[in-house]
C-alpha atoms as a PDB file:
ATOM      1  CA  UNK A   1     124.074 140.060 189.719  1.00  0.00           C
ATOM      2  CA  UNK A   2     120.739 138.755 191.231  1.00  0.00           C
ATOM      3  CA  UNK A   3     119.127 142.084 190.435  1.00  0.00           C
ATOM      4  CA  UNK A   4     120.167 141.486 186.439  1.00  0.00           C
ATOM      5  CA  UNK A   5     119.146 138.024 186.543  1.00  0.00           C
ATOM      6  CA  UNK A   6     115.248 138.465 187.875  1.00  0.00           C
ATOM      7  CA  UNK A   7     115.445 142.013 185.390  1.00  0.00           C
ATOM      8  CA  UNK A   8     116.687 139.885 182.512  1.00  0.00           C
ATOM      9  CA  UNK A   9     114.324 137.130 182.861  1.00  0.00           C
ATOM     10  CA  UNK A  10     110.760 139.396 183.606  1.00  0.00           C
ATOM     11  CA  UNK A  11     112.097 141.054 180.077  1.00  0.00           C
ATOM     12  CA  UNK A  12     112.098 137.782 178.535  1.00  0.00           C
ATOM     13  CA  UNK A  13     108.893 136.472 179.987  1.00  0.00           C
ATOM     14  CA  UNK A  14     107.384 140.286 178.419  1.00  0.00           C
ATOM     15  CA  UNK A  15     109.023 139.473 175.148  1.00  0.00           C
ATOM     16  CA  UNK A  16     107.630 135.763 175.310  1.00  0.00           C
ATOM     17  CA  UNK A  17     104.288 137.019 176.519  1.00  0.00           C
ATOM     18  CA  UNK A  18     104.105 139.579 174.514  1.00  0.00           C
ATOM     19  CA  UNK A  19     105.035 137.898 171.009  1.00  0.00           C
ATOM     20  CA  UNK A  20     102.655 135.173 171.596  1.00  0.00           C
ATOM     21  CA  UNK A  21      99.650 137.768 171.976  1.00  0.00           C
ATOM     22  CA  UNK A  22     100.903 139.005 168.759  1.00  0.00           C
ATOM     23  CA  UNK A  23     101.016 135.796 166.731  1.00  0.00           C
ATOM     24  CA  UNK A  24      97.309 134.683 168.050  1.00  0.00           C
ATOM     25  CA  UNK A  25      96.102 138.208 167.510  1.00  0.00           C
ATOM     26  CA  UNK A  26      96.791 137.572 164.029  1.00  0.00           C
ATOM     27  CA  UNK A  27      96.078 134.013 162.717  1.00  0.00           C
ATOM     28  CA  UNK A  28      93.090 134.415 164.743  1.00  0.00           C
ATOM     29  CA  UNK A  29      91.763 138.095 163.923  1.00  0.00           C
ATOM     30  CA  UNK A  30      88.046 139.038 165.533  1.00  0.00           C
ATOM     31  CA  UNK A  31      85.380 137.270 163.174  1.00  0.00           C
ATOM     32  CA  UNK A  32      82.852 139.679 161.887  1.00  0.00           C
ATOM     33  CA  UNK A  33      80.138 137.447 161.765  1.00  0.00           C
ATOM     34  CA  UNK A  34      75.994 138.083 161.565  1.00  0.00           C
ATOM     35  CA  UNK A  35      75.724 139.203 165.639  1.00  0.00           C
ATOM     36  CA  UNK A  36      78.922 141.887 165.007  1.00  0.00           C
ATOM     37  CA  UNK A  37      76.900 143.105 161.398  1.00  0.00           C
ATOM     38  CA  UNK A  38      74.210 143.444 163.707  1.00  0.00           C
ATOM     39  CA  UNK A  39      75.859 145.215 166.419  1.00  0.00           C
ATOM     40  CA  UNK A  40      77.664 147.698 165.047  1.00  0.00           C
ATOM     41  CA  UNK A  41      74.487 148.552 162.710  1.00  0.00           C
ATOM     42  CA  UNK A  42      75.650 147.255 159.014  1.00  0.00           C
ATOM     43  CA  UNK A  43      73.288 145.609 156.685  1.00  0.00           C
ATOM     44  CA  UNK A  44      72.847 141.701 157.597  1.00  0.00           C
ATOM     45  CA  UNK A  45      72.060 140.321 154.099  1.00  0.00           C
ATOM     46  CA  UNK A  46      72.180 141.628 150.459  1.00  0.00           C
ATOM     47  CA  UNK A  47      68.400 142.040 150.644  1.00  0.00           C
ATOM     48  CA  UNK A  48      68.818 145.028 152.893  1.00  0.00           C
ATOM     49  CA  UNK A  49      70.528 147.105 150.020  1.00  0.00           C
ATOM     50  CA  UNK A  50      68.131 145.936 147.581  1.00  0.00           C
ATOM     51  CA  UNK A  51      70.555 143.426 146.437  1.00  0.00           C
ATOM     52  CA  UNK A  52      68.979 139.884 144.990  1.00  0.00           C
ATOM     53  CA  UNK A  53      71.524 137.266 146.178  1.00  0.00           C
ATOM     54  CA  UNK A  54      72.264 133.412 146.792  1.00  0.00           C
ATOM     55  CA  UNK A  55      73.618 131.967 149.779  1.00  0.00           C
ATOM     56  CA  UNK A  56      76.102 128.866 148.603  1.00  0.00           C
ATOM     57  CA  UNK A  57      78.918 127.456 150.853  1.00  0.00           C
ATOM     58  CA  UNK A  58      82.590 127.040 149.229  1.00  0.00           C
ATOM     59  CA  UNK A  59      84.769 124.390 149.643  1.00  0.00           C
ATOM     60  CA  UNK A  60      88.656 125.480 150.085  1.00  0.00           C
ATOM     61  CA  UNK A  61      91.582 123.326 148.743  1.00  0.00           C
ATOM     62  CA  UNK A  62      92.107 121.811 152.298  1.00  0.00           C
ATOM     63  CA  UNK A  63      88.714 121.060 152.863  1.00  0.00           C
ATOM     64  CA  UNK A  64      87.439 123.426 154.842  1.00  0.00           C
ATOM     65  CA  UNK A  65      84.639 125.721 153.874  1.00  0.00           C
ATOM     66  CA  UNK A  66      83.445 129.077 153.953  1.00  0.00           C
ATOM     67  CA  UNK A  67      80.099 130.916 152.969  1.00  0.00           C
ATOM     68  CA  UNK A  68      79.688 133.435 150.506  1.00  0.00           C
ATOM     69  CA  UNK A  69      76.515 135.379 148.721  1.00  0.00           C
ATOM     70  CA  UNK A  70      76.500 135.709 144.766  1.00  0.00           C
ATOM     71  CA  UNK A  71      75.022 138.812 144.079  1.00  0.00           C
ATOM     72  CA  UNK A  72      73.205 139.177 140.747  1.00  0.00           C
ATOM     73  CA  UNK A  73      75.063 142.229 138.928  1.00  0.00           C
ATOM     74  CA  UNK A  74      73.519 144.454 136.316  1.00  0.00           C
ATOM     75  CA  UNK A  75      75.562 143.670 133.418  1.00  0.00           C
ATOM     76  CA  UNK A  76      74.765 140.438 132.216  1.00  0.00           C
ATOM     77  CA  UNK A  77      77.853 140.471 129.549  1.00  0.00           C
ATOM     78  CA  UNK A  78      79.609 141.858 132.484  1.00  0.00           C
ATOM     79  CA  UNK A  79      82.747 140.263 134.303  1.00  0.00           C
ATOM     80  CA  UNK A  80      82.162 138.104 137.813  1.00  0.00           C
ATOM     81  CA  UNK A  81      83.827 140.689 140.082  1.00  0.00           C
ATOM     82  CA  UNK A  82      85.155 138.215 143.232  1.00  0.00           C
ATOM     83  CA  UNK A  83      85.679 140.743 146.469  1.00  0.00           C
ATOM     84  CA  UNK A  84      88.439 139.496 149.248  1.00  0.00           C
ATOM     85  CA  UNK A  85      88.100 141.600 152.036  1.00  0.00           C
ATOM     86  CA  UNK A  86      91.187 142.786 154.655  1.00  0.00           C
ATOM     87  CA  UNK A  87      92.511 141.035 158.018  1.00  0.00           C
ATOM     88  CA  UNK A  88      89.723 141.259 160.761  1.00  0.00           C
ATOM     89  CA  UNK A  89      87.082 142.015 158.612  1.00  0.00           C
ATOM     90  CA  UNK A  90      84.729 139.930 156.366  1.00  0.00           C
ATOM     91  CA  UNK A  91      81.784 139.917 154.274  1.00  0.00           C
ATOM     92  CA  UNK A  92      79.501 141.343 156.244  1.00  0.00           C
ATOM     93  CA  UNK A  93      81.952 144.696 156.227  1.00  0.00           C
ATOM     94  CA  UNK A  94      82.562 144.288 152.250  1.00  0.00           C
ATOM     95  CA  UNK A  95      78.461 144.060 151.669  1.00  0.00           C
ATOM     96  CA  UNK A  96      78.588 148.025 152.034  1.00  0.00           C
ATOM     97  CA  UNK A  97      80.546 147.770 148.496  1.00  0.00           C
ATOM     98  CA  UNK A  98      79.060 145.912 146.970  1.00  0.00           C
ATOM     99  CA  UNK A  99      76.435 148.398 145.451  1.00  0.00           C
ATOM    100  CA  UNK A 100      79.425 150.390 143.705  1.00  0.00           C
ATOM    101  CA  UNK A 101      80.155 146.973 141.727  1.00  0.00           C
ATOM    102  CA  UNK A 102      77.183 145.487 140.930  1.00  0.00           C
ATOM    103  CA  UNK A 103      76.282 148.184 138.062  1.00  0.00           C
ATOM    104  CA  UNK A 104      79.790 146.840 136.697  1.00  0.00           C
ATOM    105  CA  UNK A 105      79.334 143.144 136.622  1.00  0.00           C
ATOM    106  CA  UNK A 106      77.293 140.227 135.960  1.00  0.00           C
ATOM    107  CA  UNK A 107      77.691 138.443 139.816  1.00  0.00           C
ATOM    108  CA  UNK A 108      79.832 140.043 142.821  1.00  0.00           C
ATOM    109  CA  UNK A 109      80.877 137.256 145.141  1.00  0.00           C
ATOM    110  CA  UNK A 110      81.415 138.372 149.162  1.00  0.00           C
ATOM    111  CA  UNK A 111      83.364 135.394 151.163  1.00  0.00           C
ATOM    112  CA  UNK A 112      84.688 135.152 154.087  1.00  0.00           C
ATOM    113  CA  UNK A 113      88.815 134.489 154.195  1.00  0.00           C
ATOM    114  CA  UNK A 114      90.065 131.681 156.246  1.00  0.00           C
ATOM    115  CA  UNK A 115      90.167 132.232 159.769  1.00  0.00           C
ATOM    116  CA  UNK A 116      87.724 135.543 159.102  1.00  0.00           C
ATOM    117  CA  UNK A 117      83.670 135.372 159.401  1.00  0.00           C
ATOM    118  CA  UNK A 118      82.167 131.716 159.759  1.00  0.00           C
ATOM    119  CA  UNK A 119      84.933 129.973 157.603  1.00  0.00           C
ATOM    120  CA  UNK A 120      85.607 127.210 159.324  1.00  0.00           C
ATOM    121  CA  UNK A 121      89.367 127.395 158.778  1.00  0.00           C
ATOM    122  CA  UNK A 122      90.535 127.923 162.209  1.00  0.00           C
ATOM    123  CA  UNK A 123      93.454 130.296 161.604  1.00  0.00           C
ATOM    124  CA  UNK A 124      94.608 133.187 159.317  1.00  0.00           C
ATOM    125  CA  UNK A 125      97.477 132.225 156.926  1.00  0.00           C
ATOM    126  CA  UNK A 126      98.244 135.668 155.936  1.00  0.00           C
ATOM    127  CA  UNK A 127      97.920 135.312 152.304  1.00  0.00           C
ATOM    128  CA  UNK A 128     100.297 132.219 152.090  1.00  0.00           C
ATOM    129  CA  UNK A 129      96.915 129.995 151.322  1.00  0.00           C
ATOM    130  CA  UNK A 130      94.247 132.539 151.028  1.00  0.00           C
ATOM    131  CA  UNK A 131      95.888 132.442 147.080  1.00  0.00           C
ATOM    132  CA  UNK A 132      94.725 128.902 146.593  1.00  0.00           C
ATOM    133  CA  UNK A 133      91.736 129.926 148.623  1.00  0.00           C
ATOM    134  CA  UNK A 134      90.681 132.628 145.825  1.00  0.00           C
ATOM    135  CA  UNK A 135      91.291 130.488 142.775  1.00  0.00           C
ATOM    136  CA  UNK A 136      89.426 127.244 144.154  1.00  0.00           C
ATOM    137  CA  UNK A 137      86.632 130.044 144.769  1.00  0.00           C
ATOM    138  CA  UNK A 138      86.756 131.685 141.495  1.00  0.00           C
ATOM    139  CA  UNK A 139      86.089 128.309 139.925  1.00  0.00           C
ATOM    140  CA  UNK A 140      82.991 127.572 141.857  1.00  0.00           C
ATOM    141  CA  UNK A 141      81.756 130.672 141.488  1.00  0.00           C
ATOM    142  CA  UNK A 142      81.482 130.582 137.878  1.00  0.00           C
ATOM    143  CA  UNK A 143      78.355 129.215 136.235  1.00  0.00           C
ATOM    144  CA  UNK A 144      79.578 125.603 134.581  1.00  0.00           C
ATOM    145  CA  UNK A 145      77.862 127.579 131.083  1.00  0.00           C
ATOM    146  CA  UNK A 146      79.935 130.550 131.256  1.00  0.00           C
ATOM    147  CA  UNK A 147      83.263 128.948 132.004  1.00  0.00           C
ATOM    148  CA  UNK A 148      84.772 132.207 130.110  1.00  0.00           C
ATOM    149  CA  UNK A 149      82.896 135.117 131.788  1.00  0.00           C
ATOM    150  CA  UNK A 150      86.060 136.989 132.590  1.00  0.00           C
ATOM    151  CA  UNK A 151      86.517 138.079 135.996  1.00  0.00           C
ATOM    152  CA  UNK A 152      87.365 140.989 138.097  1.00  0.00           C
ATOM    153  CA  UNK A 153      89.549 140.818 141.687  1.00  0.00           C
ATOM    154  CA  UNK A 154      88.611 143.210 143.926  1.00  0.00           C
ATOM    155  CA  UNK A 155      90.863 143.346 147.150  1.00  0.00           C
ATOM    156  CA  UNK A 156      91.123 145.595 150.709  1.00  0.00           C
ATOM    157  CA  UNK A 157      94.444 145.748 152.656  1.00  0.00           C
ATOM    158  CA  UNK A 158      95.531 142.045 152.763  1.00  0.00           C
ATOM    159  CA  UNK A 159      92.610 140.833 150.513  1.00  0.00           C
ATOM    160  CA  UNK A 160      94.131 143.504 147.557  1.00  0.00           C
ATOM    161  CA  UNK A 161      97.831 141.958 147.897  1.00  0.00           C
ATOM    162  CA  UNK A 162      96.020 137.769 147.988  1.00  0.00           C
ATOM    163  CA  UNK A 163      94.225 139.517 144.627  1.00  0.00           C
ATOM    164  CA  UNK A 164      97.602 140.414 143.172  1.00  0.00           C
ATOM    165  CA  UNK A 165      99.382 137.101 143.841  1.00  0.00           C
ATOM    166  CA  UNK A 166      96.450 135.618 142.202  1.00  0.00           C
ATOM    167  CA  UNK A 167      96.130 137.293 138.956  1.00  0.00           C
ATOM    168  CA  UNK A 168      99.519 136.566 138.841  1.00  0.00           C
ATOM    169  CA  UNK A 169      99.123 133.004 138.598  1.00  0.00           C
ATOM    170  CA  UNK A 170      96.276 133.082 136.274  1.00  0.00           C
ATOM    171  CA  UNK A 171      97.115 130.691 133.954  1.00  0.00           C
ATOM    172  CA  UNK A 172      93.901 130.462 132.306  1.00  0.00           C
ATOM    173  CA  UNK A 173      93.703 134.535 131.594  1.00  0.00           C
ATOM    174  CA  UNK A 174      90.500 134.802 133.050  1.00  0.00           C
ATOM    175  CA  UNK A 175      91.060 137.689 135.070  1.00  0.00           C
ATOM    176  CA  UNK A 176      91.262 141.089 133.468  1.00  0.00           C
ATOM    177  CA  UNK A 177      91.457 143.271 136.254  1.00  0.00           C
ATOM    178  CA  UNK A 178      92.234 143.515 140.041  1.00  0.00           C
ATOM    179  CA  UNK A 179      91.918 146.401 142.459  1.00  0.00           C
ATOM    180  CA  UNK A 180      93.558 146.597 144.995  1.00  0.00           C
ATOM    181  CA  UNK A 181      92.436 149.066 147.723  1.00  0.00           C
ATOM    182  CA  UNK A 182      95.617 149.853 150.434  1.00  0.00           C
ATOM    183  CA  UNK A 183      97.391 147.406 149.724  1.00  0.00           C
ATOM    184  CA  UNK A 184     100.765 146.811 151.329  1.00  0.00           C
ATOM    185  CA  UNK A 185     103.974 145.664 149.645  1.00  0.00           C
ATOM    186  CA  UNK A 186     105.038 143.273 152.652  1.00  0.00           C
ATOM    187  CA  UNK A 187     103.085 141.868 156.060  1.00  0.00           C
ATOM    188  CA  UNK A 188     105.976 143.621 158.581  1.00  0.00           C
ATOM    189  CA  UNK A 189     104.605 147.270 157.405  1.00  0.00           C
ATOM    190  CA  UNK A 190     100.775 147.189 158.545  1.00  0.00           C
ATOM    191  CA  UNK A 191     101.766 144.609 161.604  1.00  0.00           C
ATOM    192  CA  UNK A 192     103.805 147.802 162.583  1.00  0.00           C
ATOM    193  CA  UNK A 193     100.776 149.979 162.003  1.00  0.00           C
ATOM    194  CA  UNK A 194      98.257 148.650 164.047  1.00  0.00           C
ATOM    195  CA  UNK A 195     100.783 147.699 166.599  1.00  0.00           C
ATOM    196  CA  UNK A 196     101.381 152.081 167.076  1.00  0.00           C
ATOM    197  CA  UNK A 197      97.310 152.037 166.864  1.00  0.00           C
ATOM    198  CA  UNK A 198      97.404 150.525 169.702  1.00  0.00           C
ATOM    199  CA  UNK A 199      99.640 152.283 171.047  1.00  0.00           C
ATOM    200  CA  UNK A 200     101.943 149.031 171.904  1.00  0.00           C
ATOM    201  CA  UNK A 201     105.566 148.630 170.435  1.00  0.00           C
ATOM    202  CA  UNK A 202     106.794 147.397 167.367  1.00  0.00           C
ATOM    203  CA  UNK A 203     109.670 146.375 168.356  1.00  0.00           C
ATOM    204  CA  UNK A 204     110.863 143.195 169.361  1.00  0.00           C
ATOM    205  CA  UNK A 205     107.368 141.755 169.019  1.00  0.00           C
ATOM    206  CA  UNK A 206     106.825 142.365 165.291  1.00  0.00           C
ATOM    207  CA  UNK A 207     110.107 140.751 164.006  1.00  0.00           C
ATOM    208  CA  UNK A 208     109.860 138.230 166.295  1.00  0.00           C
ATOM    209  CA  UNK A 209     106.604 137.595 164.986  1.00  0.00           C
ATOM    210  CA  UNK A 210     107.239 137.590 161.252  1.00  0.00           C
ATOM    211  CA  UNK A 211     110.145 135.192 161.770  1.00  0.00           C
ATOM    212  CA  UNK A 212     107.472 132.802 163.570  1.00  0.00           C
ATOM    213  CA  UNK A 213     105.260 132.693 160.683  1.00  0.00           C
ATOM    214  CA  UNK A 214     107.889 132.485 158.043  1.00  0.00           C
ATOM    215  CA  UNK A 215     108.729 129.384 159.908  1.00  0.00           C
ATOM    216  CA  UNK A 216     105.708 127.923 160.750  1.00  0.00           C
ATOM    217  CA  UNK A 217     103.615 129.295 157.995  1.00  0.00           C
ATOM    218  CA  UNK A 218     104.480 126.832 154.479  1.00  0.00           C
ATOM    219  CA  UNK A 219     104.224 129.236 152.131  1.00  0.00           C
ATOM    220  CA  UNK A 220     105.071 132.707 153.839  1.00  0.00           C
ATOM    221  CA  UNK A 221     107.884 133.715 153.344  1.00  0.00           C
ATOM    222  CA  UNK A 222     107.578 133.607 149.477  1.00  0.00           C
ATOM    223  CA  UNK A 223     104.156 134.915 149.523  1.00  0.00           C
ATOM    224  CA  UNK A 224     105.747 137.878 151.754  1.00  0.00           C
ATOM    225  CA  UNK A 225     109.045 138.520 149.819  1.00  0.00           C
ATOM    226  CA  UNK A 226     107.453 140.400 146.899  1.00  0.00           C
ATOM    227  CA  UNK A 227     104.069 141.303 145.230  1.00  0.00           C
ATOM    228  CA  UNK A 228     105.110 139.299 141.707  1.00  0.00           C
ATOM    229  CA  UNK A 229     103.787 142.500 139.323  1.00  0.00           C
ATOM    230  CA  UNK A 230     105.213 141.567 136.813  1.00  0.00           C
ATOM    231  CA  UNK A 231     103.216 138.937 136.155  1.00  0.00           C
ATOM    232  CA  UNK A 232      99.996 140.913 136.817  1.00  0.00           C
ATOM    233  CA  UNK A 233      99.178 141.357 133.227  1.00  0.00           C
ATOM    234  CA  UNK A 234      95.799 142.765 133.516  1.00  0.00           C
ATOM    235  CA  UNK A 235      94.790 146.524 134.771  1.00  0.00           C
ATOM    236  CA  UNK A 236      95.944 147.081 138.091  1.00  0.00           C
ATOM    237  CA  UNK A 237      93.805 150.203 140.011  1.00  0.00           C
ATOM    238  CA  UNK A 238      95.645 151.098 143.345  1.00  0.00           C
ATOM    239  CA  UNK A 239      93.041 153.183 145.664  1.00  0.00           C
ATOM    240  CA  UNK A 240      94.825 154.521 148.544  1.00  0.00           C
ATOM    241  CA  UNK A 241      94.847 157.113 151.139  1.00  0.00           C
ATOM    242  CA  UNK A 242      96.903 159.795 151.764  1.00  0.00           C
ATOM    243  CA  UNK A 243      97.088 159.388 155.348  1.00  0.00           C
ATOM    244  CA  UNK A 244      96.843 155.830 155.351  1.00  0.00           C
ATOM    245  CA  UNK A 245      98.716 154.863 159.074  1.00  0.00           C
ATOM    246  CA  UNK A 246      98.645 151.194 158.479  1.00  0.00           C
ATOM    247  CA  UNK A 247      99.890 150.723 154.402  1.00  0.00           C
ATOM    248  CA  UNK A 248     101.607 153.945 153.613  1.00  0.00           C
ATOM    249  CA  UNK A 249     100.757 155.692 150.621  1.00  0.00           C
ATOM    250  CA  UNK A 250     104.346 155.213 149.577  1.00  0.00           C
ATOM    251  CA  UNK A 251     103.011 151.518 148.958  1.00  0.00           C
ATOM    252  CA  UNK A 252     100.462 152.078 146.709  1.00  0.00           C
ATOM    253  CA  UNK A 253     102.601 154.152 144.390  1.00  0.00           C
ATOM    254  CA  UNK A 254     104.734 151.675 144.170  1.00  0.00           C
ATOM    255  CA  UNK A 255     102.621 149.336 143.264  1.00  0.00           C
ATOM    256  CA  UNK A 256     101.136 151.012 140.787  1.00  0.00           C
ATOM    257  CA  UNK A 257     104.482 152.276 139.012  1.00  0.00           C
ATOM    258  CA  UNK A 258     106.056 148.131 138.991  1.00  0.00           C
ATOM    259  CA  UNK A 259     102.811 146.994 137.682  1.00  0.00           C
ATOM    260  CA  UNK A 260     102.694 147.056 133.590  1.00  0.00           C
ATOM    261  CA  UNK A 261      99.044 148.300 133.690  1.00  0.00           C
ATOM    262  CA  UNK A 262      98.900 150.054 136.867  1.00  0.00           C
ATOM    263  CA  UNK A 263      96.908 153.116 138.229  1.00  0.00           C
ATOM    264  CA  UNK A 264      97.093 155.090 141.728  1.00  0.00           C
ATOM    265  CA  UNK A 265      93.870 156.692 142.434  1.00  0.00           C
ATOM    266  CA  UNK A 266      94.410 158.926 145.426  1.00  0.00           C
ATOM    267  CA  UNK A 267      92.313 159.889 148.682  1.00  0.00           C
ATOM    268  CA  UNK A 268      93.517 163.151 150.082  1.00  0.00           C
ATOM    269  CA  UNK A 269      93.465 163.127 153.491  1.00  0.00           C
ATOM    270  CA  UNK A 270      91.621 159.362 153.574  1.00  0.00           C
ATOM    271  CA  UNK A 271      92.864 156.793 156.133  1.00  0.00           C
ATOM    272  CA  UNK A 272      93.410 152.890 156.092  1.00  0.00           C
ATOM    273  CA  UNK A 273      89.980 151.642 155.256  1.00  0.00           C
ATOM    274  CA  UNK A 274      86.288 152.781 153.679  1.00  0.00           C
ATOM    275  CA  UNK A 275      87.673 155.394 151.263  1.00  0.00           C
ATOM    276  CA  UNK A 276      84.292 154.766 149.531  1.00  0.00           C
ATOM    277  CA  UNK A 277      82.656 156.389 152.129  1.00  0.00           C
ATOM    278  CA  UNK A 278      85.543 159.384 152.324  1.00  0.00           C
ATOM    279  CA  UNK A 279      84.475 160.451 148.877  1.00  0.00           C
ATOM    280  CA  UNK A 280      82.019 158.535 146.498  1.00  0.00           C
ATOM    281  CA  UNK A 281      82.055 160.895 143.962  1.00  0.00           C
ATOM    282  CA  UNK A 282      85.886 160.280 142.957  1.00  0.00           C
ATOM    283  CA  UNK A 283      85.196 156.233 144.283  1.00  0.00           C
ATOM    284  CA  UNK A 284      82.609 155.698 141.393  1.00  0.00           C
ATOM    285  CA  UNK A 285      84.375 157.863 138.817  1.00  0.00           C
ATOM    286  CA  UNK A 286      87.933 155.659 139.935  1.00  0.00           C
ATOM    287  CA  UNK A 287      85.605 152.717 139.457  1.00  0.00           C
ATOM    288  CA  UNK A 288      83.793 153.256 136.282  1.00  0.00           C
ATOM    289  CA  UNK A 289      87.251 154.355 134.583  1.00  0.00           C
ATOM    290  CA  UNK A 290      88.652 150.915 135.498  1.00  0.00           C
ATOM    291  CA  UNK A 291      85.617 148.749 134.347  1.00  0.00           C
ATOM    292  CA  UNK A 292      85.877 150.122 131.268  1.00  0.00           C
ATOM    293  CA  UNK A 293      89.832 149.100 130.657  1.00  0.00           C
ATOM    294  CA  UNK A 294      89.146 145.972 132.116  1.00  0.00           C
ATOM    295  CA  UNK A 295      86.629 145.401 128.884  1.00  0.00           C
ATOM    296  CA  UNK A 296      88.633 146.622 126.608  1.00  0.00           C
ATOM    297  CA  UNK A 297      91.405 143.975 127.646  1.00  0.00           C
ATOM    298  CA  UNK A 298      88.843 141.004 128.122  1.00  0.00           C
ATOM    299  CA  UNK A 299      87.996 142.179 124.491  1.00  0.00           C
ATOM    300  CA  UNK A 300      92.144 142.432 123.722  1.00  0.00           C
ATOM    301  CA  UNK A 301      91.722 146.009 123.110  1.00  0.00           C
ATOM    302  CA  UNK A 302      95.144 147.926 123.993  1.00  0.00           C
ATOM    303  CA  UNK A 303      95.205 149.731 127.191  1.00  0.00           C
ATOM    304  CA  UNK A 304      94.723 153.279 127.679  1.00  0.00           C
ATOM    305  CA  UNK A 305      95.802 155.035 131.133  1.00  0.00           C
ATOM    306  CA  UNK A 306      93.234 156.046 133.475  1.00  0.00           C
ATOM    307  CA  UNK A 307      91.658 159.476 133.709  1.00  0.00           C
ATOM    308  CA  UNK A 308      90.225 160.130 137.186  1.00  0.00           C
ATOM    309  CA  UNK A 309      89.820 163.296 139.075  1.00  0.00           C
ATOM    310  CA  UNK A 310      91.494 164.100 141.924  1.00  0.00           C
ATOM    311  CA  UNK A 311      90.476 164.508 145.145  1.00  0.00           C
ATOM    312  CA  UNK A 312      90.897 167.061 147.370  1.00  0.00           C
ATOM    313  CA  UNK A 313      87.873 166.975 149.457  1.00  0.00           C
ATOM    314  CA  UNK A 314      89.011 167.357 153.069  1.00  0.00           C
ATOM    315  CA  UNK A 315      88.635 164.219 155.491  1.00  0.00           C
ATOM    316  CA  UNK A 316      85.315 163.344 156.922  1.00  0.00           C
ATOM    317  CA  UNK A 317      85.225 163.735 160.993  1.00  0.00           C
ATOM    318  CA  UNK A 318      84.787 160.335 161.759  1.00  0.00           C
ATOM    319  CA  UNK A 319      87.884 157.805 162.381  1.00  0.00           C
ATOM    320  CA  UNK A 320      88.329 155.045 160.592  1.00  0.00           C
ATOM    321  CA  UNK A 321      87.873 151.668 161.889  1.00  0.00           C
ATOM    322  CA  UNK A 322      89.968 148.523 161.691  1.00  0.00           C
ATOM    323  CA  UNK A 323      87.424 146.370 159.735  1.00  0.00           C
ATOM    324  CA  UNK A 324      89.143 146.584 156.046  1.00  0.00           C
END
């Protein structure tokens, strides 16, 4: 009986342990901020890709603030394309897209989430106020003379399902598009993924998790239940990998088929994250296609599918990393 007693409770204290290096792991992902940029050799400022921008720091509903760069698009008439980037990344990672949007739009905006970059938010909320977060930032974003410009959600992993909550609650009808690239249709799936990436176990640690932050988290649980699609009136464009470990493919189709206006652009053979460097070619073509539905809605044109190419260019040799 001794034996079971000291087994039972060095399980528990590697359940307890174990759990709680889960939940800090992530509310309180690795920030990519100017020294990682630097480290791991991506451009440090806009100026490096021959992008004109403006440094301005945004103030989130509870006070907190994050920076951002407004980068001057090539479209004037164009929409303001706002870019949320995935868990454990941040806008130093997004910068390297930003050159496939700015032919598209009038001003791409690169943040950094709560809890990501140098927000000053001390801890990841998973989407439950990263919703607020994007609205309050689409507002300041916008020049007080063009309070109409419409505007353009462009999302990676986590940042493409915040994207989709928020065009949902667009009351104003401002947004005419969101893409959404990976996205996931609940937080459980891609906790699961980069626990196996690890090479750690799922299980009990991951449910145990999720039923932490539904109960600490205000907001969670409903932001977690269910992508509302429905509501996501505007063009949806789902770009997703074939061989995406962390958000199954499975996801993205999903996505696309519940959404009235959505598309699945797929990446044969592509992974998780950076499937614009997997194949530009069908990126930019998936791209251009989508701007040009997302004007005909701002200008209440009706809708016409998507024509993109597939892809069946092989995988590139490199891995892919866990910045999103």
């Amino acid at each position: 009986m001794g034996l079971f007693v000291l087994l039972a409770a060095a399980a528990a204290v590697i359940i307890a342990v174990g759990t709680l290096w889960l939940i800090r792991m992530i509310r309180r992902p690795p920030r990519h901020t100017l020294a990682s940029a630097l480290a791991r050799g991506f451009p440090a400022e806009p100026s490096e890709l021959k992008l004109d921008a403006q440094d301005v720091t945004l103030r989130l509903p509870d006070e907190t603030t994050t920076p951002a760069w407004l980068i001057e698009g090539e479209q004037s008439a164009g929409p303001i394309v706002v870019v949320s980037h995935g868990w454990a990344s941040g806008r130093y990672v997004s910068l390297a897209r930003a050159p496939l949007l700015t032919p598209h739009a009038s001003r791409v905006v690169l943040y950094d989430l709560r809890g990501h970059g140098d927000s000053t938010a001390r801890n990841c909320d998973l989407g439950a106020r990263e919703v607020d977060d994007l609205l309050a930032v689409i507002e300041q974003v916008t020049p007080t003379d063009q309070a109409d410009t419409p505007v353009v959600l462009y999302g990676s992993s986590m940042g493409g399902v915040i994207s989709m909550h928020a065009a949902a609650r667009d009351e104003a009808k401002r947004i005419v598009g969101v893409v959404a690239e990976a996205p996931y249709l609940q937080l459980g799936t891609p906790m699961r993924g980069q626990l196996r990436r690890r090479e750690a176990p799922t299980w009990p640690f991951a449910p145990l998790a999720l039923a932490h932050f539904r109960f600490w988290i205000k907001g969670f649980a409903a932001f977690d239940l269910a992508i509302p699609l429905d509501h996501v009136a505007c063009p949806l464009l789902v770009l997703h990998g074939t061989d995406d470990a962390i958000s199954p493919h499975a996801h993205g189709r999903q996505i696309a088929d519940d959404a009235p206006h959505g598309e699945l652009v797929a990446f044969e053979g592509a992974g998780h994250s950076r499937l614009h460097e997997h194949d530009p070619h069908h990126y930019e073509s998936a791209l251009r296609a989508f701007f040009e539905r997302a004007a005909a809605a701002s200008n209440d044109t009706p809708l016409r599918p998507v024509a993109v190419e597939r892809s069946e260019k092989p995988p590139l040799p490199w891995g892919e990393g866990s910045a999103q």
